[in-house]
N, C-alpha and C. Protein backbone atom coordinates (compact mmCIF):
# COMPACT_ATOMS: atom_id res chain seq x y z
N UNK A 1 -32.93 -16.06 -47.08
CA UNK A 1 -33.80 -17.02 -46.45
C UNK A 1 -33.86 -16.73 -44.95
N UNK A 2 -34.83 -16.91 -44.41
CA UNK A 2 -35.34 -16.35 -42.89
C UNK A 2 -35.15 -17.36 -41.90
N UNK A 3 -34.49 -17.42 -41.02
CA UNK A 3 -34.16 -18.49 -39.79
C UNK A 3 -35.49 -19.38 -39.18
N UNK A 4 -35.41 -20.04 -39.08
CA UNK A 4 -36.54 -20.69 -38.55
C UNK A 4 -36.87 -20.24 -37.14
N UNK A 5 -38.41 -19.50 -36.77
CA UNK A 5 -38.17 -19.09 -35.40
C UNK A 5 -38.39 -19.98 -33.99
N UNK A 6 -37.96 -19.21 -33.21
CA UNK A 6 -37.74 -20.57 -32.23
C UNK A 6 -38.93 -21.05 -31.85
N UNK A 7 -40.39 -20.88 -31.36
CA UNK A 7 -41.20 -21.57 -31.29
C UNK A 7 -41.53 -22.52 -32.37
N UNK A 8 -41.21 -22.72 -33.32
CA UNK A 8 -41.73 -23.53 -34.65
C UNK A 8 -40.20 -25.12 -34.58
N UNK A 9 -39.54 -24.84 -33.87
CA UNK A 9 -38.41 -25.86 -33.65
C UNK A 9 -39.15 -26.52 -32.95
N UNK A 10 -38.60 -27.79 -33.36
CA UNK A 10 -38.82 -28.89 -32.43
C UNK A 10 -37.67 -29.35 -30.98
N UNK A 11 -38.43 -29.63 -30.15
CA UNK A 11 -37.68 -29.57 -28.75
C UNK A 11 -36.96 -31.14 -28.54
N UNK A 12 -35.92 -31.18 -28.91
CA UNK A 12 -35.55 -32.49 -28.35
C UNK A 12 -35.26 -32.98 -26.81
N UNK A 13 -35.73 -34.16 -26.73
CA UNK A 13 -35.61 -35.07 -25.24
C UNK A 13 -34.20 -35.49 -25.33
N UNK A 14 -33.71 -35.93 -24.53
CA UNK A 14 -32.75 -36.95 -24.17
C UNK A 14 -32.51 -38.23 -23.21
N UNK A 15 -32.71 -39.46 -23.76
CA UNK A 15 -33.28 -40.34 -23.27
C UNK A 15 -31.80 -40.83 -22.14
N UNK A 16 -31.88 -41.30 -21.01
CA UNK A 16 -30.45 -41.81 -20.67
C UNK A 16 -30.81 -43.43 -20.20
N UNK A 17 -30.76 -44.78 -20.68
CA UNK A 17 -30.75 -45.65 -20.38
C UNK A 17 -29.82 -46.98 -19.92
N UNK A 18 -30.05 -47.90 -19.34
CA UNK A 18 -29.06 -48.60 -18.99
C UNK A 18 -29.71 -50.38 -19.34
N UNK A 19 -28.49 -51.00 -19.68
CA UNK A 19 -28.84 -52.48 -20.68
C UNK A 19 -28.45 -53.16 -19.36
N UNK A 20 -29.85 -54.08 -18.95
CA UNK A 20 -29.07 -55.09 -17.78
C UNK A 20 -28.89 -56.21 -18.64
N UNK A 21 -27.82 -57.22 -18.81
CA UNK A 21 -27.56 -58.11 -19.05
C UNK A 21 -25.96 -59.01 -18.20
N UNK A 22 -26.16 -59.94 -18.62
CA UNK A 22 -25.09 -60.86 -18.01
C UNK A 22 -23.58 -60.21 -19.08
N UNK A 23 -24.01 -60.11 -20.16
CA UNK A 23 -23.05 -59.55 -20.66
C UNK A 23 -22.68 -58.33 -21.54
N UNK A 24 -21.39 -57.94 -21.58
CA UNK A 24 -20.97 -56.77 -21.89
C UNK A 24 -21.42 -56.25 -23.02
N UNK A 25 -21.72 -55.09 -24.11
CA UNK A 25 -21.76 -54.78 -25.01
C UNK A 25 -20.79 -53.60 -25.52
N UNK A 26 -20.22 -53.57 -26.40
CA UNK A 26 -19.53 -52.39 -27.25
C UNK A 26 -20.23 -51.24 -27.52
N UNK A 27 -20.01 -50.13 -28.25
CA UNK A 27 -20.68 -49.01 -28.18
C UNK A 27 -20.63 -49.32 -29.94
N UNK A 28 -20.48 -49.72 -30.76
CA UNK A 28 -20.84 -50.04 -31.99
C UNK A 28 -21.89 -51.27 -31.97
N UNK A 29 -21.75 -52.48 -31.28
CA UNK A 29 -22.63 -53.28 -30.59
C UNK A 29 -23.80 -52.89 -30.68
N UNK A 30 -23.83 -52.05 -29.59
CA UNK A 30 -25.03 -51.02 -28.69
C UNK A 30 -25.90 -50.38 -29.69
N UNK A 31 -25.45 -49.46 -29.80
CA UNK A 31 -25.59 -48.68 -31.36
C UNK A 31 -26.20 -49.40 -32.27
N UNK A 32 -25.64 -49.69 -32.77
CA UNK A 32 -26.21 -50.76 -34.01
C UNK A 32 -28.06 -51.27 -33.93
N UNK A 33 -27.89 -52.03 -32.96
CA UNK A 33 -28.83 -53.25 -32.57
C UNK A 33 -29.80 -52.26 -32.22
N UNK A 34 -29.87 -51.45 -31.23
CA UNK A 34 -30.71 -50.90 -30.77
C UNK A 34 -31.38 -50.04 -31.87
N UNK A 35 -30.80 -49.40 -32.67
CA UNK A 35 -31.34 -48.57 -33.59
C UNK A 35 -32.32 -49.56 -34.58
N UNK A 36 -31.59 -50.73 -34.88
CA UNK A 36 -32.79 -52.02 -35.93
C UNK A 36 -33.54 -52.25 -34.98
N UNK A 37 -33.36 -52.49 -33.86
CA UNK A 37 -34.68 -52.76 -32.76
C UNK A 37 -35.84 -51.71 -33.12
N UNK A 38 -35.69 -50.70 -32.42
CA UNK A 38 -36.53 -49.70 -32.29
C UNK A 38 -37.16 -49.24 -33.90
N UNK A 39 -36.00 -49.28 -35.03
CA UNK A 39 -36.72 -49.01 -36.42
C UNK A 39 -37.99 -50.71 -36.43
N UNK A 40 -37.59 -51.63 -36.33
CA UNK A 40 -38.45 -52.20 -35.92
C UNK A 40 -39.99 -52.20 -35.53
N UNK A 41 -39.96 -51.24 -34.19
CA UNK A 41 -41.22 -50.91 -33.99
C UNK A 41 -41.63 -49.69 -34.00
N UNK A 42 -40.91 -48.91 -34.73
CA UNK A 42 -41.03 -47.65 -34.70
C UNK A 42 -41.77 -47.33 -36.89
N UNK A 43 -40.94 -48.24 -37.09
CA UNK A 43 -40.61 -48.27 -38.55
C UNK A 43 -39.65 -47.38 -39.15
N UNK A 44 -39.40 -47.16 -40.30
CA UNK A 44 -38.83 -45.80 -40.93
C UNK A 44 -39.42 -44.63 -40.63
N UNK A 45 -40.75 -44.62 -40.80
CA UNK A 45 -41.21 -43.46 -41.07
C UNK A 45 -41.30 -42.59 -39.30
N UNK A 46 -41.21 -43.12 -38.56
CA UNK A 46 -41.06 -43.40 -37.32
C UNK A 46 -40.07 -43.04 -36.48
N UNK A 47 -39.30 -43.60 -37.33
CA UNK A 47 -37.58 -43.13 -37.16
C UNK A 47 -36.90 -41.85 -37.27
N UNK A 48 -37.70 -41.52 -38.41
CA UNK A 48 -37.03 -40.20 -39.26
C UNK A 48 -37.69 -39.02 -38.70
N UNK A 49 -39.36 -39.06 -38.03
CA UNK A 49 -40.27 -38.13 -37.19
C UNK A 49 -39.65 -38.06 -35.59
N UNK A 50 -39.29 -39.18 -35.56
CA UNK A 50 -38.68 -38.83 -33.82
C UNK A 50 -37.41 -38.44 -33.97
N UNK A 51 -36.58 -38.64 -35.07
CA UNK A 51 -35.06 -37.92 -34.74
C UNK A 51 -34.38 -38.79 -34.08
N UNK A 52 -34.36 -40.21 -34.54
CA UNK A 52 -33.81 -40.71 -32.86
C UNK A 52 -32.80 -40.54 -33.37
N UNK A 53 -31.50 -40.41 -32.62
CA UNK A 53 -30.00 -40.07 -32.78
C UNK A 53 -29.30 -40.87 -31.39
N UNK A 54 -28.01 -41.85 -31.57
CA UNK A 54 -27.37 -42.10 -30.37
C UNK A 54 -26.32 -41.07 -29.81
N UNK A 55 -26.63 -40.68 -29.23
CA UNK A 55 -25.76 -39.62 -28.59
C UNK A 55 -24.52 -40.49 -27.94
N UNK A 56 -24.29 -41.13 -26.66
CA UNK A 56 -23.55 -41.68 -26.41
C UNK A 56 -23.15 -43.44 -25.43
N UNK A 57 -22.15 -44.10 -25.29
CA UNK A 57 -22.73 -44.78 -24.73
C UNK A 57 -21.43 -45.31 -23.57
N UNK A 58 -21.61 -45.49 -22.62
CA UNK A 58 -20.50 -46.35 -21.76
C UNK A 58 -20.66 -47.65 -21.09
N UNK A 59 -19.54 -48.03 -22.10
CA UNK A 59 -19.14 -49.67 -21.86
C UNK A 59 -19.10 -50.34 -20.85
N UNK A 60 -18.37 -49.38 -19.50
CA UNK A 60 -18.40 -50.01 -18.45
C UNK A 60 -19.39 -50.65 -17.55
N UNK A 61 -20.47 -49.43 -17.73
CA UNK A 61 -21.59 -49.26 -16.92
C UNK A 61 -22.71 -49.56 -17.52
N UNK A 62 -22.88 -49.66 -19.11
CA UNK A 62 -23.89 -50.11 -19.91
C UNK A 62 -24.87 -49.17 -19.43
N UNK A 63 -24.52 -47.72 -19.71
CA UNK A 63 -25.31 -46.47 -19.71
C UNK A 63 -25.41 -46.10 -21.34
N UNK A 64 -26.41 -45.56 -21.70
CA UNK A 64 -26.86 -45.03 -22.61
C UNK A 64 -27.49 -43.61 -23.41
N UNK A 65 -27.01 -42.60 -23.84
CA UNK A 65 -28.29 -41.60 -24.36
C UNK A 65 -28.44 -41.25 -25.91
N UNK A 66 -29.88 -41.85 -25.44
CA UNK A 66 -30.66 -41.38 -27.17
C UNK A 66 -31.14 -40.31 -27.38
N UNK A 67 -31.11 -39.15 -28.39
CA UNK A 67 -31.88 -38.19 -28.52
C UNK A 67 -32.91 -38.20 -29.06
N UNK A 68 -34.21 -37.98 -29.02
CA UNK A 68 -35.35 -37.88 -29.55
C UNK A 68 -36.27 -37.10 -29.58
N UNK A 69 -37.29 -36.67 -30.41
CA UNK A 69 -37.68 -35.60 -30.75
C UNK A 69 -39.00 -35.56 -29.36
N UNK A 70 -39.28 -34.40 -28.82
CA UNK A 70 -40.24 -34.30 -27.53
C UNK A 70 -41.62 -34.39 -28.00
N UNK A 71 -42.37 -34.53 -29.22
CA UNK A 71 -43.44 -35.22 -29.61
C UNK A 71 -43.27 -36.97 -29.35
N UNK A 72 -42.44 -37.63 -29.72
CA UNK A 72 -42.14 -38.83 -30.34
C UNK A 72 -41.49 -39.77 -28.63
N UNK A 73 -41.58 -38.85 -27.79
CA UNK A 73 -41.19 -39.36 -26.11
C UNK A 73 -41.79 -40.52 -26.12
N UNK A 74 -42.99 -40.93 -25.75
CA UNK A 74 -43.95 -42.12 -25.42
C UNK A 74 -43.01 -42.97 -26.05
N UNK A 75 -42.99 -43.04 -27.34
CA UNK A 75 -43.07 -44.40 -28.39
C UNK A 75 -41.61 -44.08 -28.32
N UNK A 76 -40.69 -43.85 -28.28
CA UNK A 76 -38.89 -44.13 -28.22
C UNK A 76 -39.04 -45.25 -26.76
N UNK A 77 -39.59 -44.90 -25.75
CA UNK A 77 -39.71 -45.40 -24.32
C UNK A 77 -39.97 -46.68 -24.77
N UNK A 78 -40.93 -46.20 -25.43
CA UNK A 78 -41.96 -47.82 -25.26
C UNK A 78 -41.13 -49.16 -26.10
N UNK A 79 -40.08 -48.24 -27.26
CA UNK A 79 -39.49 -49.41 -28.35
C UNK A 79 -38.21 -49.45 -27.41
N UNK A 80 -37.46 -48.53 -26.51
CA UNK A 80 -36.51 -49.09 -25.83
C UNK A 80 -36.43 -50.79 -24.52
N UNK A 81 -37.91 -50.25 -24.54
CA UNK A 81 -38.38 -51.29 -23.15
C UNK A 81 -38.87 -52.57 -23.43
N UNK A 82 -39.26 -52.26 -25.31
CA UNK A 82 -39.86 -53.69 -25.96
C UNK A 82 -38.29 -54.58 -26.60
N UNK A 83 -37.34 -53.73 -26.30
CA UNK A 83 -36.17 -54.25 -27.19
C UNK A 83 -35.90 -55.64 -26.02
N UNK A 84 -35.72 -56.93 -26.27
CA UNK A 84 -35.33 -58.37 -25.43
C UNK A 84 -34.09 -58.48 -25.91
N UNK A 85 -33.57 -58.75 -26.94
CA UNK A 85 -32.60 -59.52 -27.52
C UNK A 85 -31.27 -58.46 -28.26
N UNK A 86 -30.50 -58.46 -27.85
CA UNK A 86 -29.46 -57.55 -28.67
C UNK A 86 -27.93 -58.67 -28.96
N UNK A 87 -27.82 -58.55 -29.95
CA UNK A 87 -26.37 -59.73 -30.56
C UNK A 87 -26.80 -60.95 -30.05
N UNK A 88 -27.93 -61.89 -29.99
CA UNK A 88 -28.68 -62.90 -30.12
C UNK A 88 -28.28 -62.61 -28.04
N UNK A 89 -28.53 -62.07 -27.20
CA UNK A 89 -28.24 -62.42 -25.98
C UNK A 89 -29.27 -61.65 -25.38
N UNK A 90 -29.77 -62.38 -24.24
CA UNK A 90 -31.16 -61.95 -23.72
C UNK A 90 -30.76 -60.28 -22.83
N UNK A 91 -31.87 -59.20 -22.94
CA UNK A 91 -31.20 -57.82 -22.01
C UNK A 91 -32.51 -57.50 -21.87
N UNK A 92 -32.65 -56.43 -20.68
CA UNK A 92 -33.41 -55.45 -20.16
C UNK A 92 -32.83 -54.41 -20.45
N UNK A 93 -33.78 -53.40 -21.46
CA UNK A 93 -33.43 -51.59 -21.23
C UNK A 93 -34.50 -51.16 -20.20
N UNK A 94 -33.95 -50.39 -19.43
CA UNK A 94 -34.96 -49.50 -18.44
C UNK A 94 -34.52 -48.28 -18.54
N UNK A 95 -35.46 -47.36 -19.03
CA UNK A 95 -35.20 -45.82 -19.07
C UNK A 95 -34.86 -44.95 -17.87
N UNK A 96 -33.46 -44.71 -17.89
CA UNK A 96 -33.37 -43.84 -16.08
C UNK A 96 -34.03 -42.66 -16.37
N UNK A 97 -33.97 -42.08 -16.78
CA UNK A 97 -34.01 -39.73 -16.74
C UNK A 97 -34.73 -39.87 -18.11
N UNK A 98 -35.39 -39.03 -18.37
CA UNK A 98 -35.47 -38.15 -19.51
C UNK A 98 -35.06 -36.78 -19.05
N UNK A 99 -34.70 -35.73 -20.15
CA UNK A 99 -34.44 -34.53 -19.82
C UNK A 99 -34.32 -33.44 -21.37
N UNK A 100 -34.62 -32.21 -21.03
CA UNK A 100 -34.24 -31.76 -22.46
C UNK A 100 -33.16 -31.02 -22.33
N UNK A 101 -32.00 -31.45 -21.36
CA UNK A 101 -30.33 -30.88 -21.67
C UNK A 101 -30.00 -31.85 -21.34
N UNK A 102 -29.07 -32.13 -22.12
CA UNK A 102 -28.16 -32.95 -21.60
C UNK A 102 -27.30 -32.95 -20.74
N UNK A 103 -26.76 -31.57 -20.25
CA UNK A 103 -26.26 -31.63 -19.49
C UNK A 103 -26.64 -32.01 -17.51
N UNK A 104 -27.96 -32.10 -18.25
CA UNK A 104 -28.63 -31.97 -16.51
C UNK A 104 -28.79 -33.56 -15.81
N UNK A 105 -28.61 -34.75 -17.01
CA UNK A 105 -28.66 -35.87 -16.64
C UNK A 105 -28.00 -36.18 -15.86
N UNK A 106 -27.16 -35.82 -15.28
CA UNK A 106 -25.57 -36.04 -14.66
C UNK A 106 -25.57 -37.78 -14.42
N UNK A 107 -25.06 -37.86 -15.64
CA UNK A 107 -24.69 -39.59 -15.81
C UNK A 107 -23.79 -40.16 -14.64
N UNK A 108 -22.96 -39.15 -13.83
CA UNK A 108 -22.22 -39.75 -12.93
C UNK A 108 -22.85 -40.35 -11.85
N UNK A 109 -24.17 -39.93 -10.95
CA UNK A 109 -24.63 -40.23 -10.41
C UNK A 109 -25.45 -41.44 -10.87
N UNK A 110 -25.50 -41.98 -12.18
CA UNK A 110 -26.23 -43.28 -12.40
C UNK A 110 -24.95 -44.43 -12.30
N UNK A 111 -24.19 -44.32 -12.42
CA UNK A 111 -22.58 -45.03 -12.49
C UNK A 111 -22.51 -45.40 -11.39
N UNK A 112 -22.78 -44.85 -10.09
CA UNK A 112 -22.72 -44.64 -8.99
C UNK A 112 -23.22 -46.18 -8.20
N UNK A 113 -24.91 -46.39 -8.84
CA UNK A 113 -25.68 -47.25 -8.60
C UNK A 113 -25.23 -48.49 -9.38
């Protein structure tokens, strides 16, 4: 069987966001909610075309990154920013960076702020 060649791959984004709220969330919390959010307005079929994947998340700082497929950019944005309510408590997501390495986000400098 023949490798898939690299122009025919799909390019993933990496979303890095941050939850303003009065209060704290867990990274199973986080996780969780956000993913029924966004299947939400994304739907299944939606879900499974963008790839969304949680990459990682920190507790302290209520930083975030989702991976998602670089067709499917717009509409991950748009269901992160429509998400209000996570564990019945009112939040703002605002998308800091997109990027397609992860390594280039340098999350330290959002910690910072």
């Amino acid at each position: 069987m023949k490798p898939i060649l690299p122009t025919l791959k799909e390019n993933p984004r990496y979303v890095l966001f941050k939850i303003k709220s009065s209060s704290d969330f867990s990274k199973i919390d986080a996780q969780k909610h956000i993913l029924v959010e966004c299947k939400q307005f994304l739907g299944e079929l939606g879900i499974a075309k963008s790839g969304l994947n949680f990459i990682s998340f920190d507790k302290k700082f209520q930083l975030g990154v989702i991976r998602t497929n670089s067709k499917y950019l717009d509409e991950t944005k748009a269901a992160l920013t429509l998400i209000k309510k996570l564990c019945s408590k009112k939040v703002k997501i605002d998308v800091l960076k997109v990027s397609g390495m992860l390594n280039k986000l340098h999350i330290e400098t959002f910690k910072k702020t």
